[in-house]
Structure formats: structure tokens, C-alpha cells
N, C-alpha and C. Protein backbone atom coordinates (compact mmCIF):
# COMPACT_ATOMS: atom_id res chain seq x y z
N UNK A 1 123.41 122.61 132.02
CA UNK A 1 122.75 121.34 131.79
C UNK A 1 121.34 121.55 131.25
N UNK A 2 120.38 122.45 131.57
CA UNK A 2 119.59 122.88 131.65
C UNK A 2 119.43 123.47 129.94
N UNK A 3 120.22 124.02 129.31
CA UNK A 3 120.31 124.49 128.24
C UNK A 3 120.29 123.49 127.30
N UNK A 4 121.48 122.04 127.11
CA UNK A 4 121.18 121.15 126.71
C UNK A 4 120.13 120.46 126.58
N UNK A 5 119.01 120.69 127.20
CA UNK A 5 117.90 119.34 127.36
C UNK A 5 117.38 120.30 126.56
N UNK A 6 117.27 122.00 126.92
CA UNK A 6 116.63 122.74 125.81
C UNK A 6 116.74 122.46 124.56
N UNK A 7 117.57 122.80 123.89
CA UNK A 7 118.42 122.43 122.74
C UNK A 7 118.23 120.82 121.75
N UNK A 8 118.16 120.13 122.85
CA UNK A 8 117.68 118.70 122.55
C UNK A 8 116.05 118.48 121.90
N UNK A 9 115.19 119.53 122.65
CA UNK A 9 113.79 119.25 121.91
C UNK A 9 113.51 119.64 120.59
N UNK A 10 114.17 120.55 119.84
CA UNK A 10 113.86 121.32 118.84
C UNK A 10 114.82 120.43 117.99
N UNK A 11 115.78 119.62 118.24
CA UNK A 11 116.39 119.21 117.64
C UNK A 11 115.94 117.32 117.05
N UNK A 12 115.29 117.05 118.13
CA UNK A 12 114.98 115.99 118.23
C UNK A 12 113.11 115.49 117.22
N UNK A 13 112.93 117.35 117.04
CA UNK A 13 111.66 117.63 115.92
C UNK A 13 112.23 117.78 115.15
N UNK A 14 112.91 118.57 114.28
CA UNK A 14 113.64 118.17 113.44
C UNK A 14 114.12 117.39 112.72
N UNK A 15 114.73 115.88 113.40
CA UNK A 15 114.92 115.00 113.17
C UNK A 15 113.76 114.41 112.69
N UNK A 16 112.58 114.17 113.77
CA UNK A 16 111.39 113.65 113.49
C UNK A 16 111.27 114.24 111.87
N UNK A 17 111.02 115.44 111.36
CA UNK A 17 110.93 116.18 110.03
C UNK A 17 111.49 115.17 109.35
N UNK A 18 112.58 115.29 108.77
CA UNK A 18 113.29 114.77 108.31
C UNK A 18 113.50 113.14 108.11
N UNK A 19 113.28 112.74 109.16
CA UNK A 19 113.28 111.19 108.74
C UNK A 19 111.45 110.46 108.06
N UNK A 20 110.40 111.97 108.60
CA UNK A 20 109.04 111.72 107.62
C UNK A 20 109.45 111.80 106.26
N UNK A 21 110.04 112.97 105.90
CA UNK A 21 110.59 113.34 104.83
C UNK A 21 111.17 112.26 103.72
N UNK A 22 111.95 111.69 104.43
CA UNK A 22 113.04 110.78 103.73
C UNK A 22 111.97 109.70 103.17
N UNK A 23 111.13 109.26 104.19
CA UNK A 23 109.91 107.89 104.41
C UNK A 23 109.14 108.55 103.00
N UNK A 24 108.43 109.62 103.40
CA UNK A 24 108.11 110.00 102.18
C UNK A 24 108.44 110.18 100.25
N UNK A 25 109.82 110.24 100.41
CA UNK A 25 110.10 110.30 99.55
C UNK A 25 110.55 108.87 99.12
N UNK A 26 111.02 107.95 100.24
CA UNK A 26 110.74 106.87 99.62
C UNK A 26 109.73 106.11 98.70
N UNK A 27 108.73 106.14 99.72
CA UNK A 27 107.29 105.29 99.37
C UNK A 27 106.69 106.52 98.25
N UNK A 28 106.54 107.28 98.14
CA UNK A 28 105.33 107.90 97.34
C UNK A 28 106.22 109.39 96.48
N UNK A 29 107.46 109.33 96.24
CA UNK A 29 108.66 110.36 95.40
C UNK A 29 108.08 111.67 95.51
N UNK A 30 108.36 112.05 96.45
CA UNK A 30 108.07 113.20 96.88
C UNK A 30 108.55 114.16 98.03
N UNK A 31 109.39 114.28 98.52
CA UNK A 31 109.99 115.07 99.60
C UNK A 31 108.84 115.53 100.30
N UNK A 32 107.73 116.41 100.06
CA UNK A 32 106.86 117.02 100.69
C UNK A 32 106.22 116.13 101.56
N UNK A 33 105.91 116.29 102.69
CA UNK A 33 104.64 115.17 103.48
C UNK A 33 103.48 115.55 103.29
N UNK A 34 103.58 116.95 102.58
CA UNK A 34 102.07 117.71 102.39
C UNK A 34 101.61 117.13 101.60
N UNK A 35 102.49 116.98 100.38
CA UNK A 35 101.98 116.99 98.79
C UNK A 35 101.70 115.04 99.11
N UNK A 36 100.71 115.76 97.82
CA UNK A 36 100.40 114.16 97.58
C UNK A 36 100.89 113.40 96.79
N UNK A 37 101.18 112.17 96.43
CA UNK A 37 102.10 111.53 95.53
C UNK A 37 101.18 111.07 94.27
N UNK A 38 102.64 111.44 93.21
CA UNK A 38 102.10 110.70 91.78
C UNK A 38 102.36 109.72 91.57
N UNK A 39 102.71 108.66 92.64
CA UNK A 39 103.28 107.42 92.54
C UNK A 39 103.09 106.77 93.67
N UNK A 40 102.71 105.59 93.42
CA UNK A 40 102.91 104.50 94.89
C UNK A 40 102.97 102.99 94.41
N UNK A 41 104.28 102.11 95.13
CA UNK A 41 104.39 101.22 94.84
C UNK A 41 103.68 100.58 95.79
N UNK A 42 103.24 98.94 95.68
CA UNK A 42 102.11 98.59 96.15
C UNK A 42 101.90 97.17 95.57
N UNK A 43 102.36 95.73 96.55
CA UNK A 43 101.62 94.60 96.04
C UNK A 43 103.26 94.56 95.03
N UNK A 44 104.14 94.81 94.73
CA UNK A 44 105.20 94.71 93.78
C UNK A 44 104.74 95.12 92.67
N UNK A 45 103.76 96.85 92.35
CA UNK A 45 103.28 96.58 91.21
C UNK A 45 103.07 98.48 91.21
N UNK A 46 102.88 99.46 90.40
CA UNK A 46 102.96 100.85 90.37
C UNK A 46 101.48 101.19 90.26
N UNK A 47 101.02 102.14 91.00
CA UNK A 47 99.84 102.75 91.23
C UNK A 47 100.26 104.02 90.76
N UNK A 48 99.44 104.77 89.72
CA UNK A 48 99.72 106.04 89.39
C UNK A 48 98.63 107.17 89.62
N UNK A 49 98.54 108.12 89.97
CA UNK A 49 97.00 109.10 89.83
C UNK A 49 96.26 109.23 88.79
N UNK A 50 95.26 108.83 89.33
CA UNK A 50 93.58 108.75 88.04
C UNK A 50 94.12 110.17 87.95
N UNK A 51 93.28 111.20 88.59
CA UNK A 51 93.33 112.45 88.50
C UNK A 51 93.96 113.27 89.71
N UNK A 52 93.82 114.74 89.22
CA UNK A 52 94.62 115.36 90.64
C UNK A 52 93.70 115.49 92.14
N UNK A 53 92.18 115.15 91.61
CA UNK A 53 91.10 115.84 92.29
C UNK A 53 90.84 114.70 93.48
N UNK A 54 90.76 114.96 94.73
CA UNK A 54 90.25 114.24 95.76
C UNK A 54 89.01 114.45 95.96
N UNK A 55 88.42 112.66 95.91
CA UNK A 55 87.00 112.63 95.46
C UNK A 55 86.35 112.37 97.15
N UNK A 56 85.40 112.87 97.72
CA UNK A 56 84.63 112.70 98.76
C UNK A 56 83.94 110.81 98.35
N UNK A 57 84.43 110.15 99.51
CA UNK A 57 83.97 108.99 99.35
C UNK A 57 83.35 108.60 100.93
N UNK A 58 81.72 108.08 100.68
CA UNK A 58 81.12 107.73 101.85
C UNK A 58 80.21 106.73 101.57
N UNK A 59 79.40 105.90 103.14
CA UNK A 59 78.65 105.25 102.97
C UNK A 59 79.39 103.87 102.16
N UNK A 60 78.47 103.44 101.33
CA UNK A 60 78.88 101.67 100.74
C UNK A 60 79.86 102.57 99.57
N UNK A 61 80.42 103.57 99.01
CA UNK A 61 81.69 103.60 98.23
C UNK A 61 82.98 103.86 98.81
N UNK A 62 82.63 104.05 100.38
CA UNK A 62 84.24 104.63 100.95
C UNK A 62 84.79 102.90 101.06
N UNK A 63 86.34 102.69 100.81
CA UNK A 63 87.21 101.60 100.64
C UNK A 63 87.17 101.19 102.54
N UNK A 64 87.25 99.73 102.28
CA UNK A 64 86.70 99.53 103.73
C UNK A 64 87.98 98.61 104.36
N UNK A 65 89.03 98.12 103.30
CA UNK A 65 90.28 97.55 104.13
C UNK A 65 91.10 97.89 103.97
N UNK A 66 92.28 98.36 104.74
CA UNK A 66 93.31 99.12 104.89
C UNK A 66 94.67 98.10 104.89
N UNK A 67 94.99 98.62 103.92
CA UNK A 67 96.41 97.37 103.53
C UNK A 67 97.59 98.50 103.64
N UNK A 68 98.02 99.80 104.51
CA UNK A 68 99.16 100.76 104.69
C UNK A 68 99.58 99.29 105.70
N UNK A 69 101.26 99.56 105.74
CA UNK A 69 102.05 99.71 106.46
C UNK A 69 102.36 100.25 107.55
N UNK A 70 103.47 99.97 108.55
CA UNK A 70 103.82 100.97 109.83
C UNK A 70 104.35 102.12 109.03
N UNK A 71 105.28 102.07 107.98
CA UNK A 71 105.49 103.17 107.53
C UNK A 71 104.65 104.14 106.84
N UNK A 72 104.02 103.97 105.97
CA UNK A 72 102.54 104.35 105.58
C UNK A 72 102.03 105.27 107.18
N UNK A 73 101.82 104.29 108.16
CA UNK A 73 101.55 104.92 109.34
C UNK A 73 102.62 106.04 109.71
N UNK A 74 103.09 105.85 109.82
CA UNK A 74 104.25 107.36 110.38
C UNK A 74 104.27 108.15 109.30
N UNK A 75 104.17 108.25 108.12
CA UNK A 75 103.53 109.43 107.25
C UNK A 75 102.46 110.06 107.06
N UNK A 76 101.00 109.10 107.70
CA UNK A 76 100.26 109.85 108.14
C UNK A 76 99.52 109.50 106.83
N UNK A 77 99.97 108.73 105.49
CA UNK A 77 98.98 108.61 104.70
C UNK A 77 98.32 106.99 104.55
N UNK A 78 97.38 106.94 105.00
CA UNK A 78 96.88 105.37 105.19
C UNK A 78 96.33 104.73 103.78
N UNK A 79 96.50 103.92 103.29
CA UNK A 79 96.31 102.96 101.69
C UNK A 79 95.32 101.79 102.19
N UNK A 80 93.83 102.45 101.30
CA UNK A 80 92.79 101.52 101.28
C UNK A 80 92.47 101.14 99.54
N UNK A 81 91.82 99.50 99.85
CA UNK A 81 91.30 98.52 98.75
C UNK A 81 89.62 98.70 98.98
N UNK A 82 88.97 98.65 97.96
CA UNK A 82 87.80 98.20 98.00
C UNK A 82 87.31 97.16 98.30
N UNK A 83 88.02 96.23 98.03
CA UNK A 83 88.05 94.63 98.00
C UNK A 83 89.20 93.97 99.10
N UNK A 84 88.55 92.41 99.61
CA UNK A 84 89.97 91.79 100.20
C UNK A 84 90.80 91.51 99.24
N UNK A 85 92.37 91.53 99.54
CA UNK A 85 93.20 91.17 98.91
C UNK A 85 93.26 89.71 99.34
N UNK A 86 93.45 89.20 97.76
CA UNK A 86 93.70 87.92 97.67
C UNK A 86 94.95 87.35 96.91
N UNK A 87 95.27 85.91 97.32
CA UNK A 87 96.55 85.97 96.97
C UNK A 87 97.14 85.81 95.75
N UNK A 88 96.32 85.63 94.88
CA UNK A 88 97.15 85.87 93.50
C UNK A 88 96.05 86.97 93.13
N UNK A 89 95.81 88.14 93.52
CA UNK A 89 95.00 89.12 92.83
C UNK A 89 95.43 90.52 93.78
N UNK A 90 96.15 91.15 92.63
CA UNK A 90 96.07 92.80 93.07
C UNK A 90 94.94 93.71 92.59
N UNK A 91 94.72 94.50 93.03
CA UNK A 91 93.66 95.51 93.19
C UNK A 91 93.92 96.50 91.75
N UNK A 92 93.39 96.60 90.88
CA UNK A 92 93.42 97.81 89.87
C UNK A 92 93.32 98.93 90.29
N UNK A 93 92.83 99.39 91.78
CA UNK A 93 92.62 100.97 92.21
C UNK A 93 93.08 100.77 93.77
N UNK A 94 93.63 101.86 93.77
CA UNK A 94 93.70 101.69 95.37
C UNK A 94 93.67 103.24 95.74
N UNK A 95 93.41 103.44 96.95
CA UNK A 95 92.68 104.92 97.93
C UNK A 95 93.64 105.08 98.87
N UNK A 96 94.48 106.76 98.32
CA UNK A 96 94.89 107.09 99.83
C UNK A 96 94.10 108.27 100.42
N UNK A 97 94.43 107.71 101.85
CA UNK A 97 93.05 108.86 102.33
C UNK A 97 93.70 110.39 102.74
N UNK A 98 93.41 111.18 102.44
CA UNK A 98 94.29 112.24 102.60
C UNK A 98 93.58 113.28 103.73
N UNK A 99 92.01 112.68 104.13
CA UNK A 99 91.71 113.34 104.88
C UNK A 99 90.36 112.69 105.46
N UNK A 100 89.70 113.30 106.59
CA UNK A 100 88.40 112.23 106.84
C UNK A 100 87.16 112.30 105.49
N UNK A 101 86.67 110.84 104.75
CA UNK A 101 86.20 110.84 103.92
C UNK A 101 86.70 111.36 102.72
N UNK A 102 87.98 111.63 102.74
CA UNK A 102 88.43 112.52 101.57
C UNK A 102 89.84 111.24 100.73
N UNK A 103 89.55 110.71 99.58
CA UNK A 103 90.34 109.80 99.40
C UNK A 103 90.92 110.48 97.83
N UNK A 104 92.58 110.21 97.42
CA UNK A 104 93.27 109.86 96.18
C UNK A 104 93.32 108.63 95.52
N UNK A 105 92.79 108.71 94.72
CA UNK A 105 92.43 107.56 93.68
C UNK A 105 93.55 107.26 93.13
N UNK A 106 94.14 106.06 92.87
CA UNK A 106 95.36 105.74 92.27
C UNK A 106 94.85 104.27 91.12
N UNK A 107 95.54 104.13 90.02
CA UNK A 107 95.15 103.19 89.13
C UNK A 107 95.96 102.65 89.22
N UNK A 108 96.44 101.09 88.35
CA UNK A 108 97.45 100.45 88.59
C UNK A 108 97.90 100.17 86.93
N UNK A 109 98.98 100.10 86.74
CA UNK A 109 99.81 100.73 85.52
C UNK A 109 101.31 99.84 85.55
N UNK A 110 101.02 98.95 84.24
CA UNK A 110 101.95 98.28 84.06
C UNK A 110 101.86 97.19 84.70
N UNK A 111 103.22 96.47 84.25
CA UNK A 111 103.02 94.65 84.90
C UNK A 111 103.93 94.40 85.65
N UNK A 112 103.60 92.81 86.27
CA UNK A 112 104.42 92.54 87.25
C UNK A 112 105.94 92.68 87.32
């Protein structure tokens, strides 16, 4: 019995893996949870990468409202606006934060 419950924890991380994985590759096409995405849909509308480089953002330029998801949340990558979202207006840039003060710049590309 004892062996089972063993067996059960390593398996039950695993799973956890794997279903980040999947989340990930949904939202941002990418299998990796490491890697960062060249894509994010957002607002019904495609966010693509300015550049590859994560820019240090602080003080009055770090993005101050956070429009992620629960799922967003269980991947661990949180999606900030500079601005409130309003309701007929999407954001031309949006910030994922990939680390403390450390944000991916994404542009917005193409139409509704």
C-alpha cells in the first residue's frame, strides 16, 4: 500500500508537467514553459514580439494593470497593459512579465 502512495507523487508531478505544458502551448505556441512566446492571443486580437530582448521596466514605466487569466496564472506568465482597458479599445502593446521588473514586450498585429 505503502508503495502505491509512493508511486502516486511522482506521478501526480508529472501530470502537473504536462497539463502546464499543454496550457502553454495553447495560449502562447510553445510547448516549453521556459521559453517565451512569439505569440499571444489577447482581447480577440494577436500580439506578436517587438523584439527578443527583455527590457527592465520600473518606477512610472513598469505596466500597472494586470489583465492574465487563471490560466495565464498556472503558467506562471502574468499579462500587463499600461493603460485601463476599455470597452471598445484594445491596447497596441501589452507586457509579459517574465521575471521581477523584467517584462516581454508584445505589439499588436493585424485586425479584428
Amino acid at each position: 500500500m505503502r508503495k502505491k502512495k509512493l508511486m502516486f507523487i511522482p506521478l501526480l508531478i508529472l501530470m502537473l508537467l504536462m497539463l502546464s505544458s499543454l496550457a502553454s502551448k495553447i495560449l502562447y505556441g510553445t510547448w516549453s514553459i521556459m521559453d517565451s512566446p512569439k505569440r499571444i492571443e489577447l482581447f480577440g486580437r494577436d500580439y506578436y514580439r517587438k523584439n527578443t530582448n527583455v527590457e527592465i521596466l520600473q518606477g512610472d514605466k513598469k505596466p500597472k494593470y494586470k489583465v492574465s487569466t487563471l490560466i495565464h496564472i498556472f503558467t506562471g506568465k502574468m499579462i500587463y497593459i499600461s493603460e485601463p482597458k476599455k470597452k471598445d479599445y484594445d491596447p497596441d502593446v501589452i507586457y509579459l512579465e517574465v521575471g521581477e521588473d523584467k517584462y516581454l514586450t508584445l505589439v499588436l498585429s493585424g485586425g479584428p
